[in-house]
N, C-alpha and C. Protein backbone atom coordinates (compact mmCIF):
# COMPACT_ATOMS: atom_id res chain seq x y z
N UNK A 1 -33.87 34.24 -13.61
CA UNK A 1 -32.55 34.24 -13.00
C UNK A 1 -31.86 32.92 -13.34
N UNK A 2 -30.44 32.69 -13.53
CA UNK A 2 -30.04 31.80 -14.34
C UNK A 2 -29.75 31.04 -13.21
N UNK A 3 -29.54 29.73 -12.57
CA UNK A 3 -29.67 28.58 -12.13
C UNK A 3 -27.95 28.89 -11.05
N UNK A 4 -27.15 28.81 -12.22
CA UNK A 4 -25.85 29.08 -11.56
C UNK A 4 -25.70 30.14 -10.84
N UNK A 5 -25.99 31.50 -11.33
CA UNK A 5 -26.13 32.94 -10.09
C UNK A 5 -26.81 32.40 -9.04
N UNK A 6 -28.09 31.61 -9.06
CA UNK A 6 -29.12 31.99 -8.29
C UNK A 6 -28.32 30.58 -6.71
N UNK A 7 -27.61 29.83 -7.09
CA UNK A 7 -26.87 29.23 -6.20
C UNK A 7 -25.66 29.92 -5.91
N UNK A 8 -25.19 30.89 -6.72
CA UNK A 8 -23.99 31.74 -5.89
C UNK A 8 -24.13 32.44 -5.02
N UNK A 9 -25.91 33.45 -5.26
CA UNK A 9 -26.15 34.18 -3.64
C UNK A 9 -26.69 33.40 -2.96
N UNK A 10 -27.07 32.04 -3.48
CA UNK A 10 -27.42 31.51 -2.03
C UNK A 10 -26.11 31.01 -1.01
N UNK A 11 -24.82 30.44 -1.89
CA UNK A 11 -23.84 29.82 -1.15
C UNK A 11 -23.21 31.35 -0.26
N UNK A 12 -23.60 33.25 -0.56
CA UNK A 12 -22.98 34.03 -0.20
C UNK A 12 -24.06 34.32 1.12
N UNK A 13 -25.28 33.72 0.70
CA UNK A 13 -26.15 34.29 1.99
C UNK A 13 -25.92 33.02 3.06
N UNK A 14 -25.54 32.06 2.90
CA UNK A 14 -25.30 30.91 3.50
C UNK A 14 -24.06 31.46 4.97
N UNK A 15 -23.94 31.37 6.17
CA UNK A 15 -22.73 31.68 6.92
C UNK A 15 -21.47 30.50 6.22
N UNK A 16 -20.20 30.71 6.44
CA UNK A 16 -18.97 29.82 6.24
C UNK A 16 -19.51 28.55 7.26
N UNK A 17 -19.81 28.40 9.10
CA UNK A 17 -19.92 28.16 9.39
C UNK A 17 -20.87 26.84 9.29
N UNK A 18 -22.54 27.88 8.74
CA UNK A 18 -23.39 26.48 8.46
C UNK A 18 -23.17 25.59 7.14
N UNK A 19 -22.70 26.26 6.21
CA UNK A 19 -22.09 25.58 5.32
C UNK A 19 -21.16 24.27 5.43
N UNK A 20 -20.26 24.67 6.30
CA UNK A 20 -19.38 23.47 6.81
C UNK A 20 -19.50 22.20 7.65
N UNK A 21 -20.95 22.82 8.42
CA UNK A 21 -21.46 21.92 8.88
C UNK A 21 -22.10 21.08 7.85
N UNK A 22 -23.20 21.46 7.13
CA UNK A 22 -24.06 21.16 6.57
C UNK A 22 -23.08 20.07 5.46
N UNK A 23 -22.06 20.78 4.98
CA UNK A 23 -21.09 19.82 4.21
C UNK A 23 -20.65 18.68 4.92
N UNK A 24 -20.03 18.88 6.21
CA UNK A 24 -19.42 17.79 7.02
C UNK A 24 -20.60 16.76 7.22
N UNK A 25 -21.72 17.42 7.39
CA UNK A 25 -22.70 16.19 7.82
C UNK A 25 -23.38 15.55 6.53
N UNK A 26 -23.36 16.10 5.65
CA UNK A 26 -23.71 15.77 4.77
C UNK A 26 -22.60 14.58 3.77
N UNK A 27 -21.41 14.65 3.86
CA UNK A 27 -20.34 13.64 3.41
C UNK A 27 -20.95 12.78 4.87
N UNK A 28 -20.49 12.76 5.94
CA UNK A 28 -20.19 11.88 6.33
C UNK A 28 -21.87 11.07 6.20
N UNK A 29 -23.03 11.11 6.30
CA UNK A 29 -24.12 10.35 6.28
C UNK A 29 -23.97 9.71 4.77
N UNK A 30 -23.34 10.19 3.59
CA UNK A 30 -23.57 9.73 2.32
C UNK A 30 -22.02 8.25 2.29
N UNK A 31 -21.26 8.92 2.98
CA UNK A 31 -20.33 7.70 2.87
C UNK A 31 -20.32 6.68 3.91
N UNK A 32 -20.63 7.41 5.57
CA UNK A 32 -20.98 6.23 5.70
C UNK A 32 -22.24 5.08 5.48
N UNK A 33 -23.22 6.18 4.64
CA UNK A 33 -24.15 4.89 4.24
C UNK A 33 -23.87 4.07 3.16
N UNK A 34 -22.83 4.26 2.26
CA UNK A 34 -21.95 4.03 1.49
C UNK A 34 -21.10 2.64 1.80
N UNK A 35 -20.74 2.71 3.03
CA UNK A 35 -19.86 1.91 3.88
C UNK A 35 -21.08 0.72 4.62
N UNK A 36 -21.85 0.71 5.26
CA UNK A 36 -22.82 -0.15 5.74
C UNK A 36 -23.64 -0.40 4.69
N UNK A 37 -23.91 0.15 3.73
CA UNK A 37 -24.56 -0.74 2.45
C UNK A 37 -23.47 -1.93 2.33
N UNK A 38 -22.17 -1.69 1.57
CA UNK A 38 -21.39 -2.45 1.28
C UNK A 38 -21.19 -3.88 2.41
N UNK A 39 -21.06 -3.45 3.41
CA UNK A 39 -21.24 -4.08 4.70
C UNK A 39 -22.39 -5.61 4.31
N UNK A 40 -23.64 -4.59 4.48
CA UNK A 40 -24.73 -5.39 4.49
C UNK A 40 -24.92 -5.98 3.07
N UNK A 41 -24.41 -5.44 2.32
CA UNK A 41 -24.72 -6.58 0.92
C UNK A 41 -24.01 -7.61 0.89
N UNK A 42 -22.67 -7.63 1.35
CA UNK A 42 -21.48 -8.65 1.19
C UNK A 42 -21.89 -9.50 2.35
N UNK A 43 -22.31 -9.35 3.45
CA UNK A 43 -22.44 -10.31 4.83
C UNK A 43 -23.38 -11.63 4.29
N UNK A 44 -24.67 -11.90 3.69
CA UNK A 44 -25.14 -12.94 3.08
C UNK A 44 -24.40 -13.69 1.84
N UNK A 45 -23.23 -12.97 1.24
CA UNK A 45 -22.23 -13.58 0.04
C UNK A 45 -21.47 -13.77 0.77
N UNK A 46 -20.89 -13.57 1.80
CA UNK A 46 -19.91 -14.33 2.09
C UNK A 46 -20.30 -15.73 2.87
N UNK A 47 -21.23 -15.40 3.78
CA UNK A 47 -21.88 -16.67 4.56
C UNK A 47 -22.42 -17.52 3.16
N UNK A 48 -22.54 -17.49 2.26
CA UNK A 48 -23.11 -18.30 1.04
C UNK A 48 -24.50 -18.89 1.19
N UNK A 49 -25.04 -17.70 1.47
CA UNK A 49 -26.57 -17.78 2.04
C UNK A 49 -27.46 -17.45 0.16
N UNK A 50 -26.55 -17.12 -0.40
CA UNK A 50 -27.55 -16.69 -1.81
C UNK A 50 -27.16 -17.55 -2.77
N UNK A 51 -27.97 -17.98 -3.69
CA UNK A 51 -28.02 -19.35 -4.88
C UNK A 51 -27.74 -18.33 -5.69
N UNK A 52 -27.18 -19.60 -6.80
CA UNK A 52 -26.88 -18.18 -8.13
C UNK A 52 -28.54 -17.30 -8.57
N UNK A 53 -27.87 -16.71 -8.91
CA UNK A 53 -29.08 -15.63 -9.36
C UNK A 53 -29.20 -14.71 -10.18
N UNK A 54 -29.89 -14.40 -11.00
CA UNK A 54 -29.30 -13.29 -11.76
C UNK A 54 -29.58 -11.26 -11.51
N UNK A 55 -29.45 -11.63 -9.92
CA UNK A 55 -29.84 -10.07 -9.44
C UNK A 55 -28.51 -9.80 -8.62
N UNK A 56 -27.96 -10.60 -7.65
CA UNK A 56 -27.78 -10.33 -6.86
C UNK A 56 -26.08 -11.29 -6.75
N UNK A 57 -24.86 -11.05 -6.37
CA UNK A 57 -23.65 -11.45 -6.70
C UNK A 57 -22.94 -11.28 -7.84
N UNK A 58 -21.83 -12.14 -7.71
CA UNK A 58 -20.25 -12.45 -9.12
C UNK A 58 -21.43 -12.89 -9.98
N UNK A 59 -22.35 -12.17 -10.98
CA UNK A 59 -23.04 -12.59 -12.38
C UNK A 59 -22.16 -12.90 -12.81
N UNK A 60 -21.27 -13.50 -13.89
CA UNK A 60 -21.38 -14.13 -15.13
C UNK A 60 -21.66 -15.57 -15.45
N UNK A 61 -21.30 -15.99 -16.99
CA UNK A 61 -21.34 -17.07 -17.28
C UNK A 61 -21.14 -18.39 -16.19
N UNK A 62 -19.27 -18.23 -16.07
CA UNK A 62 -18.90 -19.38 -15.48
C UNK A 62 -19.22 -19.34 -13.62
N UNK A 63 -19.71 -18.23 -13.01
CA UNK A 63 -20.43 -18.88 -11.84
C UNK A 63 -21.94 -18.96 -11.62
N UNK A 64 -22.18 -18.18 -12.77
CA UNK A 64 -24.23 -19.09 -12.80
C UNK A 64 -24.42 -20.28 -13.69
N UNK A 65 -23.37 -20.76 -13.93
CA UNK A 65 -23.34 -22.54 -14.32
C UNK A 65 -22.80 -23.84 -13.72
N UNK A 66 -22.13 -22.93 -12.40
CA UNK A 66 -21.99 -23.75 -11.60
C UNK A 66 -21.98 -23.33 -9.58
N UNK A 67 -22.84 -24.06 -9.37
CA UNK A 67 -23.10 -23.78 -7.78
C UNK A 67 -21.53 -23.53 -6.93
N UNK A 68 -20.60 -24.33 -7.17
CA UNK A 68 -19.35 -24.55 -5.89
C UNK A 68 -19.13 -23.11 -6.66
N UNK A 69 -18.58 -22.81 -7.80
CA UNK A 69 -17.68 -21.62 -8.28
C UNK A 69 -18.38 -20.60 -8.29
N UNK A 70 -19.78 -20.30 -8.07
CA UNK A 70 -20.43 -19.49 -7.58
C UNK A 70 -20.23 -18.88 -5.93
N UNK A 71 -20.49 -20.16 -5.45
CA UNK A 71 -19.72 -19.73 -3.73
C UNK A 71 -18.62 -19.61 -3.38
N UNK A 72 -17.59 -20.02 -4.18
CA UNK A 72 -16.25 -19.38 -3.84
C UNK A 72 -16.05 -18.17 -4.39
N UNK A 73 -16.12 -17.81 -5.40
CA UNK A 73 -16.26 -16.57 -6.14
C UNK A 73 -16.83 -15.20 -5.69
N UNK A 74 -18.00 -15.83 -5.13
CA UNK A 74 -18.94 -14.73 -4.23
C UNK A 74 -18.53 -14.49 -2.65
N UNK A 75 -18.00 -15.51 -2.45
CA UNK A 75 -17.02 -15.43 -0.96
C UNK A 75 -15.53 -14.49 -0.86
N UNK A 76 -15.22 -14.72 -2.02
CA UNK A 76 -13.86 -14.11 -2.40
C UNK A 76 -14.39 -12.57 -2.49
N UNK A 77 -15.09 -12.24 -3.82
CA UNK A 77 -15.64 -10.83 -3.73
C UNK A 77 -16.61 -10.30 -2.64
N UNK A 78 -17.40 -10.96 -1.92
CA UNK A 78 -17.87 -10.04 -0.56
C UNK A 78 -16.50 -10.06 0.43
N UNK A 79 -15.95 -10.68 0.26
CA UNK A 79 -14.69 -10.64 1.60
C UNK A 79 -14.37 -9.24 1.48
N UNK A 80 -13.87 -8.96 0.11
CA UNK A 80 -13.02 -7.63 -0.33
C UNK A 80 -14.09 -6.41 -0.14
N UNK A 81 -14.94 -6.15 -0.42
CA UNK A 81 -16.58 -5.67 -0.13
C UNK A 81 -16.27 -5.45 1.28
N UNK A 82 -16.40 -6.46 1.75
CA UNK A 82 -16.82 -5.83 3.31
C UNK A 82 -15.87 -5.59 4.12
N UNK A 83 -14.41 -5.46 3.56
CA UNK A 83 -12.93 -4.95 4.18
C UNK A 83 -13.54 -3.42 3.21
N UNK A 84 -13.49 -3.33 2.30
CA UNK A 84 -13.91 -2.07 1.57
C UNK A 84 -14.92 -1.60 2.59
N UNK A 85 -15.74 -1.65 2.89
CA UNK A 85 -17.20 -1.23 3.43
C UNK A 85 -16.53 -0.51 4.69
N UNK A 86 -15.58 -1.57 5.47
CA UNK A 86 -15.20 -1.38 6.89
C UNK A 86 -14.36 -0.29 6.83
N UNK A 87 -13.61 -0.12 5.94
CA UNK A 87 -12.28 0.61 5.49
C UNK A 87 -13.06 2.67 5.43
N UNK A 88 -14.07 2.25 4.53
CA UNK A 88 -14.88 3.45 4.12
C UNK A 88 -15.53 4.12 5.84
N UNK A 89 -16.22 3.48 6.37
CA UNK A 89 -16.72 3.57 8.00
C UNK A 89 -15.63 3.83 8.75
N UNK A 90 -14.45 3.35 8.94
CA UNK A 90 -13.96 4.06 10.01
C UNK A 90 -13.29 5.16 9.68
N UNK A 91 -12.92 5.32 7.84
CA UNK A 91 -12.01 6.99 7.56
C UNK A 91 -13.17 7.69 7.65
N UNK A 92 -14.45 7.93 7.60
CA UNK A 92 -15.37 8.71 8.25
C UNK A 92 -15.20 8.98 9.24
N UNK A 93 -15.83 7.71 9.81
CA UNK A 93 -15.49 8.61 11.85
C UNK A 93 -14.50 9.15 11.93
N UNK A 94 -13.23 8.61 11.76
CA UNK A 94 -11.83 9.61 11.60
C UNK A 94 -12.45 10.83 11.54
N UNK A 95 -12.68 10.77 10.00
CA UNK A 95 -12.65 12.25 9.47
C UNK A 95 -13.33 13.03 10.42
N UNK A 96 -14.55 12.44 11.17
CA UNK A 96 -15.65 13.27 11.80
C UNK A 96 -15.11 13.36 13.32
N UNK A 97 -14.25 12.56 13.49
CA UNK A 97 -13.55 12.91 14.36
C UNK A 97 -12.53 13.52 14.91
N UNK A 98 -11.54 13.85 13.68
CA UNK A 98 -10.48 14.87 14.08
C UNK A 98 -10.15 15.67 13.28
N UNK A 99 -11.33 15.82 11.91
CA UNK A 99 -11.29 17.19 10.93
C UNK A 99 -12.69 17.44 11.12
N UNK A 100 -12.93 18.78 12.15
CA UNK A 100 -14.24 19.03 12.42
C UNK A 100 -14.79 19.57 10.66
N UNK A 101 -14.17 20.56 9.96
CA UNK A 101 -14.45 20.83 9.04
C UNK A 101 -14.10 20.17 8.11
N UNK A 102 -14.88 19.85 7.09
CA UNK A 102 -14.90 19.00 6.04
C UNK A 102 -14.28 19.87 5.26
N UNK A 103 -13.30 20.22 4.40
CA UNK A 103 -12.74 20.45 3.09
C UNK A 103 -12.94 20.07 1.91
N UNK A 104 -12.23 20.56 0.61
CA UNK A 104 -12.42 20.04 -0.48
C UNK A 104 -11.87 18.39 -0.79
N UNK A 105 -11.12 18.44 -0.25
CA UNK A 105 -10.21 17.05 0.08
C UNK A 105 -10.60 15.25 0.53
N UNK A 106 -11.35 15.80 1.91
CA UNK A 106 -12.01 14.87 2.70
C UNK A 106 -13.45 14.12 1.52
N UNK A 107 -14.00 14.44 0.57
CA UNK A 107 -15.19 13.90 0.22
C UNK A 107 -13.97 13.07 -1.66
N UNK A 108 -12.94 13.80 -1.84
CA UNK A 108 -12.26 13.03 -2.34
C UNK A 108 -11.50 12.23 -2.15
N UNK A 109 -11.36 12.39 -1.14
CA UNK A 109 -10.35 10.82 -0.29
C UNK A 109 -11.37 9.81 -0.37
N UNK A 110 -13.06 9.94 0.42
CA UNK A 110 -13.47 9.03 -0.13
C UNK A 110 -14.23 8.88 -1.29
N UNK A 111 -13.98 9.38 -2.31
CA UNK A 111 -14.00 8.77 -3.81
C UNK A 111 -13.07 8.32 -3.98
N UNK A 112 -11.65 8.77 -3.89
CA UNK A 112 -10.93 7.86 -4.22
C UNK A 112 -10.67 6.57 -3.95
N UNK A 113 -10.69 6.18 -2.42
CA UNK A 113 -11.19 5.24 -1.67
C UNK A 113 -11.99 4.01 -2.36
N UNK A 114 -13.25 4.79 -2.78
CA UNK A 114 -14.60 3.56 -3.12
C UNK A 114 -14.17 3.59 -4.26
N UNK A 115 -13.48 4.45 -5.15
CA UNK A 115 -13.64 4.09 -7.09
C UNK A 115 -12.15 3.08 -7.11
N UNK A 116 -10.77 3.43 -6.03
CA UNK A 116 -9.93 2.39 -6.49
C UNK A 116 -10.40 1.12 -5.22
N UNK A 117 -10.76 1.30 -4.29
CA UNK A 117 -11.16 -0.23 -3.54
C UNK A 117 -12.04 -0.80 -4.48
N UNK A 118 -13.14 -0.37 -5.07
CA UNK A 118 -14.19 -1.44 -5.68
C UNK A 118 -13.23 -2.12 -7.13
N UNK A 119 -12.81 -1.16 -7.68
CA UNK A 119 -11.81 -1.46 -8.76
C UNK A 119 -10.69 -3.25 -8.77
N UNK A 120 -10.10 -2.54 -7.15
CA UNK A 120 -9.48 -3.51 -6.91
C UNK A 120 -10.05 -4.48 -6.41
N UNK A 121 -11.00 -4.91 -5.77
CA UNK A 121 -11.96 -6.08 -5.27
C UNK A 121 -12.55 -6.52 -6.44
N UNK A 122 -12.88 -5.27 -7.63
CA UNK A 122 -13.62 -6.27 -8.59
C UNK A 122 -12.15 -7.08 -9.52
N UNK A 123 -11.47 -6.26 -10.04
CA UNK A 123 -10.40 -7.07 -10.67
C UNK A 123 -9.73 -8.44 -9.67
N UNK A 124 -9.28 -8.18 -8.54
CA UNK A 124 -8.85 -8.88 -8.12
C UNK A 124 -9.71 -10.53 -7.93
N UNK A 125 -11.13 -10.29 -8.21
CA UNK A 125 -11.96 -11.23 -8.00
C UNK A 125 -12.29 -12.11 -9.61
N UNK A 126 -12.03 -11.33 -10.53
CA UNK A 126 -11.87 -11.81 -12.18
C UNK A 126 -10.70 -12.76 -11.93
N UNK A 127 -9.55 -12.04 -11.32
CA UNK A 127 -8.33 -13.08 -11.09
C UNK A 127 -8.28 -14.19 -10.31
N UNK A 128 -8.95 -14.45 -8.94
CA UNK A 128 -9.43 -15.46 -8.78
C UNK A 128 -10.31 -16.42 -9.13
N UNK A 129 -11.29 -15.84 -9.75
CA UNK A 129 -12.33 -16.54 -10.46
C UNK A 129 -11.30 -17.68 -11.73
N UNK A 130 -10.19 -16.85 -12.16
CA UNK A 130 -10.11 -17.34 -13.04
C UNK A 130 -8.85 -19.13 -12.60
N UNK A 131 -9.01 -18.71 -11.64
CA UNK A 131 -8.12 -19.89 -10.96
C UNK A 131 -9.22 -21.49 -10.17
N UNK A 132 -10.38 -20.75 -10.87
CA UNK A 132 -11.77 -21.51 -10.21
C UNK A 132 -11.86 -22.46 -11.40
C-alpha cells in the first residue's frame, strides 16, 4: 500500500474533532517549546555569563578575537532572541486561548513569526556588530 493512500484513510478514519485537537496540541507544545528554548538560550548571552567559544553565541571572526565585542554583540543578539522567544509564547497561549481549533493558518503565523523574527534579530545584529 503506497505511503500517501495509507495516511489518507488514516486522516478519514481519524474524527474532525480528534484531529483538531491532536493538531492544536500538537502546534502549540512544538512552538511553545520553540519559544522557551529561545528564552533559555539567550538568558546566559545576555547576562554575559559565556566566553567566546566556538559552540555557543555571535561566532565569527571579529567577536572570537575579541572579549568586549563578543559581549556586546552577544548581548545585542540574545536581547532580540529573547523578545523573539517571548513574542512566540504568548501568540500561543493566545492562540490556545481564543482559537480553540487550530487551522491551517495558526501553525503559519508561527513560521512566519520565527523565520522573519530570527531573520531580523540576526541581520539586525550584523548591523550592530558592525558599529563595534
Amino acid at each position: 500500500m503506497k505511503p500517501i493512500l495509507w495516511l489518507s484513510l488514516l486522516a478519514e478514519a481519524v474524527p474532525a474533532d480528534a484531529e483538531q485537537k491532536f493538531m492544536t496540541v500538537l502546534n502549540f507544545v512544538v512552538f511553545i517549546s520553540i519559544g522557551l528554548l529561545l528564552i533559555i538560550i539567550a538568558i546566559p548571552l545576555l547576562l554575559g555569563k559565556i566566553q567566546p567559544n566556538l559552540w555557543y553565541g555571535f561566532r565569527i571572526k571579529k567577536t572570537l578575537s575579541d572579549r568586549n565585542t563578543w559581549l556586546k554583540a552577544n548581548r545585542f543578539m540574545a536581547a532580540g532572541f529573547l523578545i523573539l522567544g517571548v513574542v512566540i509564547v504568548i501568540y500561543n497561549i493566545w492562540l490556545i486561548t481564543f482559537s480553540p481549533a487550530i487551522g491551517f493558518y495558526e501553525p503559519i503565523g508561527n513560521l512566519l513569526i520565527l523565520i522573519a523574527g530570527s531573520t531580523a534579530v540576526i541581520i539586525s545584529s550584523y548591523l550592530y556588530l558592525r558599529t563595534l
